[in-house]
Protein backbone atom coordinates (compact mmCIF):
# COMPACT_ATOMS: atom_id res chain seq x y z
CA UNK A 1 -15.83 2.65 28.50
CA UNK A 2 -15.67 5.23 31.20
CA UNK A 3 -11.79 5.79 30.63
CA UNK A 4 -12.68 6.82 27.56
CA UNK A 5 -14.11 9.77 28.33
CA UNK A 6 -10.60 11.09 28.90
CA UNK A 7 -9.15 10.25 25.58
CA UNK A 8 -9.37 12.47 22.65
CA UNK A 9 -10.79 10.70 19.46
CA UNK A 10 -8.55 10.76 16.49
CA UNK A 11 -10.00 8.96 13.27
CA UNK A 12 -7.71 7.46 10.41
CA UNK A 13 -9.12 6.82 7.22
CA UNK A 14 -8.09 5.25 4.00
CA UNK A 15 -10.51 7.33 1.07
CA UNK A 16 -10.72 4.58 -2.46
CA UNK A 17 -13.10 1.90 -1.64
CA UNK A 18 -13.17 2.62 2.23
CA UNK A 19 -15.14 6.69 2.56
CA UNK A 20 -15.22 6.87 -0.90
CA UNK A 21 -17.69 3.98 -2.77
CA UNK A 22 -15.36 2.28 -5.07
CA UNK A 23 -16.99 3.29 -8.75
CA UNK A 24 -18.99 6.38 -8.08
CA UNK A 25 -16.56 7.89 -5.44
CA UNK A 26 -19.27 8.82 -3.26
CA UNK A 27 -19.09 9.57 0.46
CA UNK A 28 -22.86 9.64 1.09
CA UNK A 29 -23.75 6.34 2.65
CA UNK A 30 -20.88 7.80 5.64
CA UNK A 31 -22.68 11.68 5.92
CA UNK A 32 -24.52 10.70 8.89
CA UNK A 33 -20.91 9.77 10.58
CA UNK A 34 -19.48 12.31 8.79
CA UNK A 35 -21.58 14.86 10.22
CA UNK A 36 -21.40 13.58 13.78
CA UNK A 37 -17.80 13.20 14.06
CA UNK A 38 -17.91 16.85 12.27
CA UNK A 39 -20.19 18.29 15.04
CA UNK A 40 -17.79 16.68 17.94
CA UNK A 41 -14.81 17.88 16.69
CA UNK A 42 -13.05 14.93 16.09
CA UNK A 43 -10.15 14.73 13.34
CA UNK A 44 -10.15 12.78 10.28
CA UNK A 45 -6.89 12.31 8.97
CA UNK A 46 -7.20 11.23 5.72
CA UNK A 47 -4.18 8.37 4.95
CA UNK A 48 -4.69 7.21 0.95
CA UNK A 49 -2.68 6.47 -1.97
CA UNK A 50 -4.31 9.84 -3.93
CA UNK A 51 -1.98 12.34 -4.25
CA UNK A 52 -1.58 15.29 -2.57
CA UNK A 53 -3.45 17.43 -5.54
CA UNK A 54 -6.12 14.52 -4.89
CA UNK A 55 -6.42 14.81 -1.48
CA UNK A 56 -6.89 18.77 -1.40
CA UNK A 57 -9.54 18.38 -3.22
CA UNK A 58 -11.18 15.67 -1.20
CA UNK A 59 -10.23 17.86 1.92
CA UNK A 60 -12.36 20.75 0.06
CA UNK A 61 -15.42 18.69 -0.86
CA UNK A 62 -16.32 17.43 2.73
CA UNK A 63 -14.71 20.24 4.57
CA UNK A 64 -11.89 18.84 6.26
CA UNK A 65 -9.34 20.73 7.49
CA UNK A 66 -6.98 18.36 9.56
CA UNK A 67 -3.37 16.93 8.42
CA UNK A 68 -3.76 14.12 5.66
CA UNK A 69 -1.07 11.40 4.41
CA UNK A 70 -0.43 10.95 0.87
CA UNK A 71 0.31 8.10 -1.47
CA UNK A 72 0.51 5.41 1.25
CA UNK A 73 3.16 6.95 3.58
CA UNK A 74 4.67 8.98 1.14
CA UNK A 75 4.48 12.44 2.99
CA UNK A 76 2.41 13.81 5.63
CA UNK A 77 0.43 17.48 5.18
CA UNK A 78 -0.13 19.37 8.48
CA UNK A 79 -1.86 22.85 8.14
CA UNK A 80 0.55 25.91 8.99
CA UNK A 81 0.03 26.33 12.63
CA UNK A 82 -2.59 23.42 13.03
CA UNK A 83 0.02 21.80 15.89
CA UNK A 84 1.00 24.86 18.47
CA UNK A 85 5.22 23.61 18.80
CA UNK A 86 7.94 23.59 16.26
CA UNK A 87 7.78 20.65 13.80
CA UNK A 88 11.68 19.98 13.60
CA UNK A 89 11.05 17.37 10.74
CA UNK A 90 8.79 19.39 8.42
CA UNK A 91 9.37 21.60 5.97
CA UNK A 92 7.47 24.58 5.04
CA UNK A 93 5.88 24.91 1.80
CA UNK A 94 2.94 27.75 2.02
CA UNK A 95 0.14 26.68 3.99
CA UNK A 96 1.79 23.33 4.69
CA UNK A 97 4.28 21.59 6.86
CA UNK A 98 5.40 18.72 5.14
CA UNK A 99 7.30 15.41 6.51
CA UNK A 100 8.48 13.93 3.66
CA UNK A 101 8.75 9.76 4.36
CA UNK A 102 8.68 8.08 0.75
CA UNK A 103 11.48 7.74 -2.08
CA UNK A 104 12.06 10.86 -5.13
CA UNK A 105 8.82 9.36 -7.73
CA UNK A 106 12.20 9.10 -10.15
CA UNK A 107 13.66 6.40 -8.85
CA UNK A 108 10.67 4.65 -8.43
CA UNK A 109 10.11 4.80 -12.31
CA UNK A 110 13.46 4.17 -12.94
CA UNK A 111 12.59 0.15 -11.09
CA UNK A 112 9.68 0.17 -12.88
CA UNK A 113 10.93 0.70 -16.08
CA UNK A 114 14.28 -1.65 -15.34
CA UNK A 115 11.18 -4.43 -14.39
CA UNK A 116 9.25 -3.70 -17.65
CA UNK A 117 12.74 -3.97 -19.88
CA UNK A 118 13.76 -7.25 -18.15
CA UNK A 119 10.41 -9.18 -16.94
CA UNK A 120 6.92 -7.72 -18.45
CA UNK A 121 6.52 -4.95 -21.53
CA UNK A 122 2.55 -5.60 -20.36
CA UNK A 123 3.73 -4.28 -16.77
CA UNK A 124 2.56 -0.53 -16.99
CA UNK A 125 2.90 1.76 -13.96
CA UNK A 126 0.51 5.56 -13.96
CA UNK A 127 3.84 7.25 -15.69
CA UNK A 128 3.55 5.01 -18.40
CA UNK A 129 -0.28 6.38 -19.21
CA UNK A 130 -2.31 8.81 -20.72
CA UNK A 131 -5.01 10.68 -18.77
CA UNK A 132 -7.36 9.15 -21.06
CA UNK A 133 -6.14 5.25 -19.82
CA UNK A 134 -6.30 6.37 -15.96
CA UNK A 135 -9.76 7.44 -16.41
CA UNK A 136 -10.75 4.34 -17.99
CA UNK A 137 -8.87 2.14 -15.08
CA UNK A 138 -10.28 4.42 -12.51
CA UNK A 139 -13.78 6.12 -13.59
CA UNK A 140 -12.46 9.02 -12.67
CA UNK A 141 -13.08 12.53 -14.49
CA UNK A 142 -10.13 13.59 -16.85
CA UNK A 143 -9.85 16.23 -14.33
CA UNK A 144 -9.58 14.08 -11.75
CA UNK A 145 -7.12 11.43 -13.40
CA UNK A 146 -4.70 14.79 -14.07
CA UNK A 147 -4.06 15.10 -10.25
CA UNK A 148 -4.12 11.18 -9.75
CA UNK A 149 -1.03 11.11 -12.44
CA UNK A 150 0.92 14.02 -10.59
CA UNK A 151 3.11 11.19 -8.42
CA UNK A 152 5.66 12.39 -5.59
CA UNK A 153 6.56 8.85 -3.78
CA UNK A 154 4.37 6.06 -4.89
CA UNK A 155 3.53 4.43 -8.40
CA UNK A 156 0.06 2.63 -9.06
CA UNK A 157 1.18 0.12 -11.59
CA UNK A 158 -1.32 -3.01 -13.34
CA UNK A 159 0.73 -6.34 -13.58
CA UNK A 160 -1.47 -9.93 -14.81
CA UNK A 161 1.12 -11.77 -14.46
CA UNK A 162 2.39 -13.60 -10.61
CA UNK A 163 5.56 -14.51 -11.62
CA UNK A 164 6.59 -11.18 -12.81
CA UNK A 165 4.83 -9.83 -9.94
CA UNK A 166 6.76 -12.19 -7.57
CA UNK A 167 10.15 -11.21 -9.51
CA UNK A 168 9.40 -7.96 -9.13
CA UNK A 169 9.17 -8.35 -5.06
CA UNK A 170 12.28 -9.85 -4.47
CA UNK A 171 14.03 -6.97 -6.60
CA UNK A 172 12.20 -4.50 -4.86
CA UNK A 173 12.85 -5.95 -1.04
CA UNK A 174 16.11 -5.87 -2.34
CA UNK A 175 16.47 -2.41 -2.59
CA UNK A 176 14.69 -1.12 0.08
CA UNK A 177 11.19 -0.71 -1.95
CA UNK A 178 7.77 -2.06 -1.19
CA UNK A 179 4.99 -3.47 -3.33
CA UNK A 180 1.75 -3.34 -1.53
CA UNK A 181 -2.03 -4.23 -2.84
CA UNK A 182 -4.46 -1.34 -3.47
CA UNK A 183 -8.32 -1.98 -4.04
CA UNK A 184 -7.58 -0.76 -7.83
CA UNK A 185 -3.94 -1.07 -8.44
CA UNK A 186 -0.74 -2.50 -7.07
CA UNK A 187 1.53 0.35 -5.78
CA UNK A 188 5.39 0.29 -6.03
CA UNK A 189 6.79 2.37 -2.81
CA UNK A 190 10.31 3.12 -0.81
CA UNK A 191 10.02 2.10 2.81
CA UNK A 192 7.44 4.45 3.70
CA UNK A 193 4.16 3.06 4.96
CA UNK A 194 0.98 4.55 6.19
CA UNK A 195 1.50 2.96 9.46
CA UNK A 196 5.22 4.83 9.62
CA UNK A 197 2.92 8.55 8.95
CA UNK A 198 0.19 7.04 11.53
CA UNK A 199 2.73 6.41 14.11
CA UNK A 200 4.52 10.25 13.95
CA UNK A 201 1.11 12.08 13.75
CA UNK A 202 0.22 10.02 16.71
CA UNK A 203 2.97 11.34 18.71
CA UNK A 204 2.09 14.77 17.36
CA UNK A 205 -1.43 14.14 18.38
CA UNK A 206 -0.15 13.01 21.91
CA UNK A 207 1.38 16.56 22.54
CA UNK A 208 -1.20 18.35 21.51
CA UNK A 209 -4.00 16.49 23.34
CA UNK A 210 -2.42 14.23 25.78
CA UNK A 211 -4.11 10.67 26.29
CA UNK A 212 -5.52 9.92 22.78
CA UNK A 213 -7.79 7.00 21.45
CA UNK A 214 -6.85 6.00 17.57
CA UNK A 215 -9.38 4.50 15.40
CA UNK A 216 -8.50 3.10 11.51
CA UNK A 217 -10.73 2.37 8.43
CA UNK A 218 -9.25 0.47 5.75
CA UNK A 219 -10.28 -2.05 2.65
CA UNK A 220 -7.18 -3.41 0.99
CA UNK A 221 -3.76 -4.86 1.78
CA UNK A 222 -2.10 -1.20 1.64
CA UNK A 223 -3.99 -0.22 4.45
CA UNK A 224 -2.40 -3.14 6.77
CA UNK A 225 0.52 -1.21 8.13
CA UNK A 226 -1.86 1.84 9.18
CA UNK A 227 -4.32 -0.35 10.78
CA UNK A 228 -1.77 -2.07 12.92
CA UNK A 229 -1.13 0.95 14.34
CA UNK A 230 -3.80 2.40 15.72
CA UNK A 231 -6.03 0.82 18.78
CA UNK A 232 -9.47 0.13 17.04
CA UNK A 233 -8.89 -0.93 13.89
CA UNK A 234 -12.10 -1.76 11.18
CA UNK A 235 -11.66 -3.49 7.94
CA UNK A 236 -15.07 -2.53 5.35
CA UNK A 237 -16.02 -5.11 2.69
CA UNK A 238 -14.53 -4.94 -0.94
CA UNK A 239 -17.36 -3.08 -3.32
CA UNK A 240 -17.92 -7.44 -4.27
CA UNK A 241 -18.89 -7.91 -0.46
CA UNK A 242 -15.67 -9.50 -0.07
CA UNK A 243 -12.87 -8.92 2.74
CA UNK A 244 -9.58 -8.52 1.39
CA UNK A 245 -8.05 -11.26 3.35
CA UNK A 246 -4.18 -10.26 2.92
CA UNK A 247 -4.71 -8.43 5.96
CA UNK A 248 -4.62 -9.88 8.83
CA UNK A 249 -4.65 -8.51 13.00
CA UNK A 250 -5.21 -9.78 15.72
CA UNK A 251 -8.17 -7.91 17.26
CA UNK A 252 -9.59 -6.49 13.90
CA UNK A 253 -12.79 -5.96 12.89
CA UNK A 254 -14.55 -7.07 9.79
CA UNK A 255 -17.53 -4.56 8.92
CA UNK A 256 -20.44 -5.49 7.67
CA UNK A 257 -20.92 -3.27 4.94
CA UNK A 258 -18.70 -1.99 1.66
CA UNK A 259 -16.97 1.58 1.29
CA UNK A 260 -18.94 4.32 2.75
CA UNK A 261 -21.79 2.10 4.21
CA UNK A 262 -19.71 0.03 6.48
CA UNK A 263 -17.31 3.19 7.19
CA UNK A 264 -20.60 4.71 8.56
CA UNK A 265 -21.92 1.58 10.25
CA UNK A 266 -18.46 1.32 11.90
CA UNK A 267 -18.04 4.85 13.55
CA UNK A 268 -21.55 5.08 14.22
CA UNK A 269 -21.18 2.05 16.78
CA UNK A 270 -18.20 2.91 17.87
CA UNK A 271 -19.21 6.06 19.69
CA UNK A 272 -22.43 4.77 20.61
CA UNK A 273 -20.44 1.81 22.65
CA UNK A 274 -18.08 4.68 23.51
CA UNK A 275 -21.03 6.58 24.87
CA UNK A 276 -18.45 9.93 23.65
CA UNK A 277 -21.03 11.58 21.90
């Protein structure tokens, strides 16, 4: 563990059902880790389906202020001037440099509603819903369901049925989109991934820091790509106590504990076996 001394800490986290507890949304079970990691100076790079309205606010209520990845690859936020060299594949929108990875949210309805026409009428995606039916899916606040809804490169859609959902795979694969498994919904994506966003910020991270050590928190099959690659990788319990067992690494570790609880427990041990901080 002495090598690791050297290596700058960078933390990846999924938010639903990983920091955030799955119905109430809170983080408080991880505040202990929170706070440490806080205190050391270590960046948490938040990498979730939310949206980027979502993820603001998240940013706001634990007082993060480090790049975050939106709906599950779709973009990547960096902070004006949080990276001291030019950012030749971002583009500057205010007090963000954005690297845009996903598919226009148009064309991702436009599948969606070509799959409901042909396969499913029951197959509803978030554009197909009122505020009202996200915060009954979700437990969310109607405030809070109003920036879930505002989509840029990923739709949350609810399917009961495999064979449409199988259907609706090959289609997808066909043209170049992605349906991956989220702990609440499944989510229809171009070939953006979180691992694709992971991989650039860790080059970004590289620059900036040189050697670097990458840890990932995840719960659900949409968090595969970003845990594969990173060089710790920790997979919490479902809010049932459950693993999600679509993922599957060689190397990763199961934690024993749901959402925030198990986030906590993870980082907690891992600097403690680090010996960082």
């Amino acid at each position: 563990m002495e090598a690791m001394k050297e290596k700058a800490v960078i933390i990846f986290s999924d938010l639903d059902s990983t920091l955030l507890e799955h119905h109430s949304y809170s983080f408080e079970a991880a505040r202990p880790a929170l706070d440490l990691i806080k205190k050391a100076g270590v960046p948490l790079i938040f990498c979730t389906s939310k949206t980027r309205l979502e993820t603001e606010y998240w940013q706001e209520k634990l007082d993060i202020h480090h790049p975050f990845v939106v709906e599950n690859g779709g973009a990547i936020y960096l902070p004006a001037g949080y990276f001291p060299f030019p950012l030749a594949q971002a583009k500057n929108r205010g007090r963000w440099f954005v690297i845009e990875l996903g598919s226009p949210y148009a064309k991702l309805r436009q599948f969606l509603v070509s799959c409901q026409q042909q396969l499913d009428f029951r197959l509803r995606g978030f554009g197909d819903m009122s505020v009202e039916e996200i915060t009954v899916l979700t437990g969310l606040s109607p405030t809070k369901a109003a920036l879930a809804r505002e989509r840029e490169y990923d739709e949350p859609f609810i399917c009961d049925d495999e064979k449409t959902l199988s259907i609706m795979k090959e289609r997808a694969k066909k043209i170049g989109f992605k349906i991956l498994g989220g702990s609440r919904f499944y989510h229809l994506t171009g070939e953006n991934d979180k691992g694709k966003a992971v991989r650039i910020l860790k080059e970004l991270y590289s620059r900036l820091y040189g050697n670097i050590m990458t840890i990932a928190l995840g719960d659900s099959h949409n968090d595969l790509a970003m845990l594969a690659a990173v060089d710790k990788a920790y997979l919490v319990q479902r809010h049932d106590g459950s693993y999600d067992r679509r993922v599957q690494l060689k190397g990763l570790v199961y934690v024993d504990g749901p959402g925030p609880e198990g986030w906590g427990q993870a980082i907690l041990s891992f600097f403690a076996a680090a010996k960082q901080i």
